[in-house]
N, C-alpha and C. Protein backbone atom coordinates (compact mmCIF):
# COMPACT_ATOMS: atom_id res chain seq x y z
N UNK A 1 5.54 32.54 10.95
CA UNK A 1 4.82 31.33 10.57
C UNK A 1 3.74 31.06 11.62
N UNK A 2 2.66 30.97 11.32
CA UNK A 2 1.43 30.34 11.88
C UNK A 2 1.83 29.08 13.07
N UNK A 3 1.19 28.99 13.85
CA UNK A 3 1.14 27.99 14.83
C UNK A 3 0.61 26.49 13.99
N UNK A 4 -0.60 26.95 13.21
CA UNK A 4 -0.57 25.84 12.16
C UNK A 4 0.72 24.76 11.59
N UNK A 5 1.12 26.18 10.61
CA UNK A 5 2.07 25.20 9.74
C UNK A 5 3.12 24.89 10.58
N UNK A 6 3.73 25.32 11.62
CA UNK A 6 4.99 24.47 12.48
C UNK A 6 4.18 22.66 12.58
N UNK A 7 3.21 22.71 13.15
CA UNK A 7 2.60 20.87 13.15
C UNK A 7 2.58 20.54 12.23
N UNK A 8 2.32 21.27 11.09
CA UNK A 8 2.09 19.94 9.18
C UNK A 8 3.47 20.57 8.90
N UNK A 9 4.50 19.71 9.37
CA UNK A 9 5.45 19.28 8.28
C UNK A 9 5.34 18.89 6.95
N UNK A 10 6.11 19.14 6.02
CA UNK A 10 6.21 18.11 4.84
C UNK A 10 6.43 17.04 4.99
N UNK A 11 7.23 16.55 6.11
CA UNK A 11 7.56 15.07 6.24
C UNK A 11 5.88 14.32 6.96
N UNK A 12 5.38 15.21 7.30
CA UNK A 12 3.91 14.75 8.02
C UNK A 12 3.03 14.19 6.86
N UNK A 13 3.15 15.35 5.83
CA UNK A 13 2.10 15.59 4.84
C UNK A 13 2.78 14.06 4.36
N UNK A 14 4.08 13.87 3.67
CA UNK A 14 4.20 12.93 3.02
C UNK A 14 4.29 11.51 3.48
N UNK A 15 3.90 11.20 4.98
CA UNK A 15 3.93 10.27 5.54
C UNK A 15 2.15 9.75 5.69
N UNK A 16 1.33 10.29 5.46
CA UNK A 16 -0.20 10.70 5.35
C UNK A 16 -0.37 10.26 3.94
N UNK A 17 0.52 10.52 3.45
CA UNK A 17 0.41 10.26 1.53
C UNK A 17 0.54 8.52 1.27
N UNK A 18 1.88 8.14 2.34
CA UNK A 18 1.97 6.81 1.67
C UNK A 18 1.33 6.13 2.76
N UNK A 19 0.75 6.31 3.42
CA UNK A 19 -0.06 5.60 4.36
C UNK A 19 -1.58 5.42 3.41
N UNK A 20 -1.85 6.83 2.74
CA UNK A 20 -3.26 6.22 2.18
C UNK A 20 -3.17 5.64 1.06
N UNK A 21 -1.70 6.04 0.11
CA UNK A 21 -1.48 5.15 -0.77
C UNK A 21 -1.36 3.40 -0.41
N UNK A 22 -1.16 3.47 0.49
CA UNK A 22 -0.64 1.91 0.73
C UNK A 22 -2.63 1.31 1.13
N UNK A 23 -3.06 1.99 1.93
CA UNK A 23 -4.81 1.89 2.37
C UNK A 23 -5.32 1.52 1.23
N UNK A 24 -5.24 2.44 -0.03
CA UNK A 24 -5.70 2.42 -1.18
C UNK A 24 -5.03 0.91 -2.41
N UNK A 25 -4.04 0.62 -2.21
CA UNK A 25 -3.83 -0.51 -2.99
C UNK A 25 -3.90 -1.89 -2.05
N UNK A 26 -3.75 -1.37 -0.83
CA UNK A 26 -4.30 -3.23 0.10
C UNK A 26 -5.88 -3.67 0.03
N UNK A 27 -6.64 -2.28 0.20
CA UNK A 27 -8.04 -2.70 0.06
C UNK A 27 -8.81 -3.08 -1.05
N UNK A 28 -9.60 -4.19 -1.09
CA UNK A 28 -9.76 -4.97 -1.98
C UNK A 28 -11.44 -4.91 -2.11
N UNK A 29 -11.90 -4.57 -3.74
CA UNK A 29 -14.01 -4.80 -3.93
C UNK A 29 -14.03 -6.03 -2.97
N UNK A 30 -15.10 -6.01 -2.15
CA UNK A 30 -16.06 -7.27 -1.71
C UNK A 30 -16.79 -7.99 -2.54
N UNK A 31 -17.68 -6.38 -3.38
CA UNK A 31 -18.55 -6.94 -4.05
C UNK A 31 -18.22 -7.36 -5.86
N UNK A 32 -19.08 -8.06 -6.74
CA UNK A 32 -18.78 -7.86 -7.98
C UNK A 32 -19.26 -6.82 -8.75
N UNK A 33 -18.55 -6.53 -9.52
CA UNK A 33 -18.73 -5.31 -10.36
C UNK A 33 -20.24 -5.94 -10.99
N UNK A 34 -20.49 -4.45 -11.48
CA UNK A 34 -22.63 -4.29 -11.85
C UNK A 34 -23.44 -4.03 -11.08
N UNK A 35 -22.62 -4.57 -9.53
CA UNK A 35 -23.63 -4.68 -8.38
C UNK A 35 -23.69 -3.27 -8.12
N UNK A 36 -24.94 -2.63 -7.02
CA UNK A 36 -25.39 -1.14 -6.84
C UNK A 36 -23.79 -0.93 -5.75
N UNK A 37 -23.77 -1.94 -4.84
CA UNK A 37 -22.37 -1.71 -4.02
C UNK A 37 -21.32 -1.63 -4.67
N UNK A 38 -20.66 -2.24 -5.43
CA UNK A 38 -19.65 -1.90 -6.40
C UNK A 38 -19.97 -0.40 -7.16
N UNK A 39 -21.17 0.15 -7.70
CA UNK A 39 -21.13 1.74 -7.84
C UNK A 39 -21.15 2.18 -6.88
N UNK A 40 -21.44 1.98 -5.60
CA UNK A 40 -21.45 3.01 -4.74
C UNK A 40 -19.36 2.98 -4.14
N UNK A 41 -18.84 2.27 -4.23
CA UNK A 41 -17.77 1.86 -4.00
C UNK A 41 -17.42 2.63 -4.55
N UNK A 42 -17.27 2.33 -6.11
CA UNK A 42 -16.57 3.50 -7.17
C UNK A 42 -16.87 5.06 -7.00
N UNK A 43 -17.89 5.77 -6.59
CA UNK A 43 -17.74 6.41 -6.03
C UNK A 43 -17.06 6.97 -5.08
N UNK A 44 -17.02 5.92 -3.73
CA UNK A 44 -16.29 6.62 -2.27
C UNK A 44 -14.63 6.22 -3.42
N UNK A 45 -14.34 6.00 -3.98
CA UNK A 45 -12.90 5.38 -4.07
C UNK A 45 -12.87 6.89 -5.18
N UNK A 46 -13.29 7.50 -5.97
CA UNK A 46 -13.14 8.12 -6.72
C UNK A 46 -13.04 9.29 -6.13
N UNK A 47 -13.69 10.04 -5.13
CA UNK A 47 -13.93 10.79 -3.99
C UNK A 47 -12.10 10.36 -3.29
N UNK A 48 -12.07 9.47 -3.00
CA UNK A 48 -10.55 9.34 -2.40
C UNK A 48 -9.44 9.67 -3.23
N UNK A 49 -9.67 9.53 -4.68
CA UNK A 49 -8.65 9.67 -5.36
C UNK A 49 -8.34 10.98 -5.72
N UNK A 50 -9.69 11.80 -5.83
CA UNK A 50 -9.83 13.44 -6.04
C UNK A 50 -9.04 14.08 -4.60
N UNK A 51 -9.33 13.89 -3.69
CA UNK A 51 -8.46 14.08 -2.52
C UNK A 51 -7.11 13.81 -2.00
N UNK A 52 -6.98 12.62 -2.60
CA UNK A 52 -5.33 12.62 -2.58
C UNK A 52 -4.65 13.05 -3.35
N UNK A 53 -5.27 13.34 -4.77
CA UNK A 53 -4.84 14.11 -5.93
C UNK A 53 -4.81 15.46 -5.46
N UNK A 54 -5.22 16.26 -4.82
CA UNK A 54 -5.69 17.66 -4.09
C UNK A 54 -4.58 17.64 -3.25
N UNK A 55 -4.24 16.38 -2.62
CA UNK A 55 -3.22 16.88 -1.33
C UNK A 55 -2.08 16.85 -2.06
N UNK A 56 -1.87 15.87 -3.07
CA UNK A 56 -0.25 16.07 -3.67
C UNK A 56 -0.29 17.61 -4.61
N UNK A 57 -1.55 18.38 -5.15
CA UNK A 57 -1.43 19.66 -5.02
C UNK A 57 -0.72 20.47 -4.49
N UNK A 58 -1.30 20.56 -3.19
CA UNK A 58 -1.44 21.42 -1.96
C UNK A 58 -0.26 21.79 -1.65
N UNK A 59 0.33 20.06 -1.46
CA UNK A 59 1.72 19.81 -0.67
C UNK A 59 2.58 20.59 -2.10
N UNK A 60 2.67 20.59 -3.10
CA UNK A 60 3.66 21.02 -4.35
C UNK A 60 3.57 22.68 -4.27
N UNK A 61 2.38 23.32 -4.25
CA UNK A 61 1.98 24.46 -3.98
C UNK A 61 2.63 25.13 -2.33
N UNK A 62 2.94 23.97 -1.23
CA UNK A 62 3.31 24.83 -0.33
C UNK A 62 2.49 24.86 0.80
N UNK A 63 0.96 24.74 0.78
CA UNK A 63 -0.03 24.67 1.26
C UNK A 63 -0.35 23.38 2.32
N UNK A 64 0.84 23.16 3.40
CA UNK A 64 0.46 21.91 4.19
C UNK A 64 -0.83 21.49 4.75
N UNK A 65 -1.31 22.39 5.41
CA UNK A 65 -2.76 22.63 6.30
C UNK A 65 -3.74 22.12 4.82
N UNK A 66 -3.61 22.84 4.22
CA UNK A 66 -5.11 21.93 3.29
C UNK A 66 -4.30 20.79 2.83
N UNK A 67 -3.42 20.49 2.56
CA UNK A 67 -2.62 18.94 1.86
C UNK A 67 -3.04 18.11 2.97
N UNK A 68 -2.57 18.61 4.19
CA UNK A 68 -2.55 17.18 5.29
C UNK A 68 -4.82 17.10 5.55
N UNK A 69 -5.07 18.64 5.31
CA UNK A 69 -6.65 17.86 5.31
C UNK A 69 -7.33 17.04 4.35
N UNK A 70 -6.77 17.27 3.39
CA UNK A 70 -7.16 16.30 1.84
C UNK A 70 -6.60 14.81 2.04
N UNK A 71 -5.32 14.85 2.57
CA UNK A 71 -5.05 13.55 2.28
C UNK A 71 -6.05 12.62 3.52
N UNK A 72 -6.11 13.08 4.65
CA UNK A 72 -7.27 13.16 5.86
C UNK A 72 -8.65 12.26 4.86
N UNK A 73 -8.85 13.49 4.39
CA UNK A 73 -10.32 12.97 3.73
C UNK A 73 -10.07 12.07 2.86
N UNK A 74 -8.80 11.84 2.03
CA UNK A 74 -8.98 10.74 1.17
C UNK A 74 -8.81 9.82 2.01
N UNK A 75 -8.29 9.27 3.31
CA UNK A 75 -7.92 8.22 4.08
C UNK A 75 -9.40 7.33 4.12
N UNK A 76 -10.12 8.24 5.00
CA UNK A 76 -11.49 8.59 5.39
C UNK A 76 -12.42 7.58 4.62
N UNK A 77 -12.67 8.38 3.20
CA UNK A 77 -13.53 7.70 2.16
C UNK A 77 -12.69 5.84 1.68
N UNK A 78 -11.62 5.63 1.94
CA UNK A 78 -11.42 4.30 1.36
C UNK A 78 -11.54 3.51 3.12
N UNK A 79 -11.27 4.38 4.16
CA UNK A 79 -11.46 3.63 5.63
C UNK A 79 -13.16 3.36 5.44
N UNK A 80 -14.28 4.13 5.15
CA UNK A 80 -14.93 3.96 5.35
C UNK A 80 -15.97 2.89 4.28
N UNK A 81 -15.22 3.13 3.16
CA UNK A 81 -15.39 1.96 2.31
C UNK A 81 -15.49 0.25 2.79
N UNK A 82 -13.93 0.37 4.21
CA UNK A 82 -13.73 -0.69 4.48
C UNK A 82 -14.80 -1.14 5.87
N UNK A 83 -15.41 -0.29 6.48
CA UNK A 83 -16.15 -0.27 7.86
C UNK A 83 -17.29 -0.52 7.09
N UNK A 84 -17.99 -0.32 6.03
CA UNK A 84 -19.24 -0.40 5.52
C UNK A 84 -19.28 -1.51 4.57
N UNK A 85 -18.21 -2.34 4.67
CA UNK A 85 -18.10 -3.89 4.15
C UNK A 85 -18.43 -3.98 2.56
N UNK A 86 -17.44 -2.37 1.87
CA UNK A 86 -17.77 -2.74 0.42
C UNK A 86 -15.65 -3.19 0.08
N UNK A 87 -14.97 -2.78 0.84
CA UNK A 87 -13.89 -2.91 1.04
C UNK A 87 -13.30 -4.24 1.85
N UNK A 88 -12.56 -5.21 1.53
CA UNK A 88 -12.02 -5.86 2.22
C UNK A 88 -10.59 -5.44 2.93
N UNK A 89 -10.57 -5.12 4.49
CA UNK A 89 -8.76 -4.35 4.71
C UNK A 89 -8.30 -5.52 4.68
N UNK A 90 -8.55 -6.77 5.18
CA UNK A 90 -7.18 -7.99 4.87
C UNK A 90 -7.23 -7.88 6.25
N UNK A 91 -7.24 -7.33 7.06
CA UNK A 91 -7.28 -8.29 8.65
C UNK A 91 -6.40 -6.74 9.03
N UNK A 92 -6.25 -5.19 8.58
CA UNK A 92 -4.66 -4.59 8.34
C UNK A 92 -5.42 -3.71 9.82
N UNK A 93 -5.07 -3.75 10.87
CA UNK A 93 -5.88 -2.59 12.09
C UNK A 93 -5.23 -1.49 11.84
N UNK A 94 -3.92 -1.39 10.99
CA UNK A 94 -3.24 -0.12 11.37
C UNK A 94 -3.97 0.98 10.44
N UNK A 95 -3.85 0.27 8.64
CA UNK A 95 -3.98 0.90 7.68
C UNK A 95 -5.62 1.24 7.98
N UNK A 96 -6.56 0.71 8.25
CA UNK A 96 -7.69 0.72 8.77
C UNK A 96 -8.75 0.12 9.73
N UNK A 97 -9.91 1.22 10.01
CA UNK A 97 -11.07 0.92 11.12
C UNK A 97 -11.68 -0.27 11.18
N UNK A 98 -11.24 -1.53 11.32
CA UNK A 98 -12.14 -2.96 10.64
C UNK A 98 -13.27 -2.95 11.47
N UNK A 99 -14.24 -3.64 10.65
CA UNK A 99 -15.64 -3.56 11.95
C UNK A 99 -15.31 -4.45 12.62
């Protein structure tokens, strides 16, 4: 076994999973829907969902190293949702980067 996969556990991968699941249902639109920020939102959030959808792949397939980088990038796109003030985190420092 790779020096890799000994660090991405499954228990890693799936602890990465409900961390962005939980990121993903606390963070809340700022803006109202129609607005250009609300599409650009739907975007980064759709981008997050393709990625966490990819890591629960990965992880089923066996594949930790790309699961734990997908779920990574889906974190990413809804953290950065929340740093670029189209996301409200709720005050959360853990689940995310607040400005």
């Amino acid at each position: 076994m790779s020096d890799e996969l000994e660090h991405v556990s499954v228990e890693r991968v799936e602890k990465y999973l409900d961390i962005t699941r939980r990121a993903r249902q606390k963070a809340t639109p700022v803006h109202a829907n129609g607005t250009q920020q609300a599409r650009d939102l739907a975007v980064m959030m759709r981008m997050a969902d393709d990625y966490a959808s990819d890591a629960a792949h990965f992880l089923s397939i066996g594949d930790r190293v790309r699961a734990f980088g997908a779920i990574n990038y889906a974190h990413a796109w809804i953290d950065a949702g929340v740093k670029l003030g189209l996301l409200d985190g709720h005050g959360d420092d853990v689940l995310f980067t607040l400005p």
